[in-house]
N, C-alpha and C. Protein backbone atom coordinates (compact mmCIF):
# COMPACT_ATOMS: atom_id res chain seq x y z
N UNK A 1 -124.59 17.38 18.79
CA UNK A 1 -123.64 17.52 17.70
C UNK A 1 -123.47 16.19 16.96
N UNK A 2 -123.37 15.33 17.88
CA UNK A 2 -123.55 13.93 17.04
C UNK A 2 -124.72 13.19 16.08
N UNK A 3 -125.73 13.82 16.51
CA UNK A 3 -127.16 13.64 15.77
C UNK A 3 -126.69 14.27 14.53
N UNK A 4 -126.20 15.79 14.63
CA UNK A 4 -126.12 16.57 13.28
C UNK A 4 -125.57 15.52 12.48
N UNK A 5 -123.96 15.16 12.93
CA UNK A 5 -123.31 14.79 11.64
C UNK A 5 -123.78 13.52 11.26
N UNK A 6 -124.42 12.87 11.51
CA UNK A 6 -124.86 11.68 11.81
C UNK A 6 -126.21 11.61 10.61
N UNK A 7 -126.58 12.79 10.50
CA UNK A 7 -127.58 13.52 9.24
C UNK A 7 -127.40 13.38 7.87
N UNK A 8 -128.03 11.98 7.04
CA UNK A 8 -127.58 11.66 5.93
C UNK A 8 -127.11 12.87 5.03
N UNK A 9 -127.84 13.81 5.13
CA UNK A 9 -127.73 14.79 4.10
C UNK A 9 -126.08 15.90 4.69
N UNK A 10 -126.21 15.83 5.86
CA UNK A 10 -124.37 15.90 6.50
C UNK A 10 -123.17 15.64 5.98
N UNK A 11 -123.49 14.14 5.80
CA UNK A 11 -122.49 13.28 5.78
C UNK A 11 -122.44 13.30 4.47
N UNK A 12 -123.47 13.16 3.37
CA UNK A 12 -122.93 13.09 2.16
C UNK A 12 -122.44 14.14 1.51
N UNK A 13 -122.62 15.71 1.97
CA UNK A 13 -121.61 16.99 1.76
C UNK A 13 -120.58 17.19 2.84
N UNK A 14 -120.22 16.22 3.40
CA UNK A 14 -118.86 16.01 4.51
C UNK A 14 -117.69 15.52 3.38
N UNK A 15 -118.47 13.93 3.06
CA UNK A 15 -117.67 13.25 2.23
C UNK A 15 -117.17 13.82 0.97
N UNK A 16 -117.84 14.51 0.40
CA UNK A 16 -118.25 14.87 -0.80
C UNK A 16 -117.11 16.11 -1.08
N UNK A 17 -117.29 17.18 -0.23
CA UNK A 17 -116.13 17.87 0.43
C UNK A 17 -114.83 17.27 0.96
N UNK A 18 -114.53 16.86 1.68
CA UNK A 18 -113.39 16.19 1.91
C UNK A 18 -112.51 15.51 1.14
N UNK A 19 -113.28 14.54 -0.02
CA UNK A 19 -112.91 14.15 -0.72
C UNK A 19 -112.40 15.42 -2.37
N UNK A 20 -113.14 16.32 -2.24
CA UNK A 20 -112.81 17.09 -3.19
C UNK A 20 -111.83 17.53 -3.01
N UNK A 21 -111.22 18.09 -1.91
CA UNK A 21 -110.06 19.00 -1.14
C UNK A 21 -109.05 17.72 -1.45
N UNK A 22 -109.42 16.25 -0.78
CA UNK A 22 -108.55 15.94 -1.12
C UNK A 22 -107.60 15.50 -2.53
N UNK A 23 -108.61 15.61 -3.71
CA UNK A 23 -108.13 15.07 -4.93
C UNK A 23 -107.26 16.49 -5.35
N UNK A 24 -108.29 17.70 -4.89
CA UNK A 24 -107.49 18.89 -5.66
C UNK A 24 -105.76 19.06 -4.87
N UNK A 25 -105.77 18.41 -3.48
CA UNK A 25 -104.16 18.85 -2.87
C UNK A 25 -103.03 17.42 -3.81
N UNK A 26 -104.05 16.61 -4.09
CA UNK A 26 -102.79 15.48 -4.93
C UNK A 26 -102.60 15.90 -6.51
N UNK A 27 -103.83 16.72 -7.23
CA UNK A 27 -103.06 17.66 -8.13
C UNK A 27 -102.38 18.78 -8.21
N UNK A 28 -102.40 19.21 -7.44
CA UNK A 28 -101.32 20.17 -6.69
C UNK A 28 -100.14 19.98 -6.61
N UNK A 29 -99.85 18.63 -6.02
CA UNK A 29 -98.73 18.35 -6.03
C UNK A 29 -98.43 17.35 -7.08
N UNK A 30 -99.00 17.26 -7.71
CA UNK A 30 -98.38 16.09 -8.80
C UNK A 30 -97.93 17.58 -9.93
N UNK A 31 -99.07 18.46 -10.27
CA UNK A 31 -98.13 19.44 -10.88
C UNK A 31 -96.87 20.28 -10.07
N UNK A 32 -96.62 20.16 -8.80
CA UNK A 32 -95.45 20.57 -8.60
C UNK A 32 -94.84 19.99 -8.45
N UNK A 33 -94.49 18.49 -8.73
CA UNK A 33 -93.75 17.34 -9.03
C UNK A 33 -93.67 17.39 -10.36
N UNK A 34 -93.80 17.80 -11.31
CA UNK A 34 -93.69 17.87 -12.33
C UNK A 34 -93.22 18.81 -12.65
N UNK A 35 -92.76 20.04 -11.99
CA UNK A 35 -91.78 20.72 -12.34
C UNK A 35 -90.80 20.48 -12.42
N UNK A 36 -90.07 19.50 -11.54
CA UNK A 36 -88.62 19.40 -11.85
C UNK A 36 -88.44 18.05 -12.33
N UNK A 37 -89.50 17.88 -13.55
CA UNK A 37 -89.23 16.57 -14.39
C UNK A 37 -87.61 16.80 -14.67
N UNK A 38 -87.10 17.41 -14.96
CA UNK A 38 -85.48 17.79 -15.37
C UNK A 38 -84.46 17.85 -14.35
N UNK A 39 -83.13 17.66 -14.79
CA UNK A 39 -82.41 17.98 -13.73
C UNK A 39 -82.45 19.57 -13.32
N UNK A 40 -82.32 20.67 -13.94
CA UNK A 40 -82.26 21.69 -13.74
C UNK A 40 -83.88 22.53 -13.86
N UNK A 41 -84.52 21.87 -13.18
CA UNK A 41 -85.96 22.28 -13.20
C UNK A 41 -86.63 22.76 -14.29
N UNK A 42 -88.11 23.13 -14.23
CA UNK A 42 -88.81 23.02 -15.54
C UNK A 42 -88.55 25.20 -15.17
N UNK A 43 -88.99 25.71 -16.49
CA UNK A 43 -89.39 26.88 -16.72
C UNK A 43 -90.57 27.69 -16.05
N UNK A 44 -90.94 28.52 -15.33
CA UNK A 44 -92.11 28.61 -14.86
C UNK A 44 -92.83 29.96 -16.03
N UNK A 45 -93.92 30.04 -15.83
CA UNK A 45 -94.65 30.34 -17.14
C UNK A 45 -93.58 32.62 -17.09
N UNK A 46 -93.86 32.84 -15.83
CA UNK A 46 -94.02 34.31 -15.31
C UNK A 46 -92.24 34.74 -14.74
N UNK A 47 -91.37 33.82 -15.21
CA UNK A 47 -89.96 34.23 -15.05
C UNK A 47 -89.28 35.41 -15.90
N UNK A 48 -89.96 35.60 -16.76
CA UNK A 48 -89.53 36.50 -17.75
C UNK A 48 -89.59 37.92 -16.96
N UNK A 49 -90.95 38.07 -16.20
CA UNK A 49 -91.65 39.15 -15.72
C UNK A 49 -90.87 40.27 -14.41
């Protein structure tokens, strides 16, 4: 198992992955930090519904 990951071509869709997941969970939350730019929170698009 250690040989595998150890497998340039492994490791650079390990990183590559990991790193994607991680940029998409800090826009995630930066847009749900940005909902309550306001004191009384922002509008959500589907409240009407």
């Amino acid at each position: 198992m250690k040989n595998f990951l150890n497998q340039p071509n492994v490791r650079y869709w390990g990183i590559f992955v990991g790193r994607t997941l991680l940029y998409f969970a800090i826009i995630v939350a930066l847009i749900y930090l940005y909902h309550y730019k306001n004191i009384d929170g922002g509008t959500f698009i589907y409240n009407e519904f």
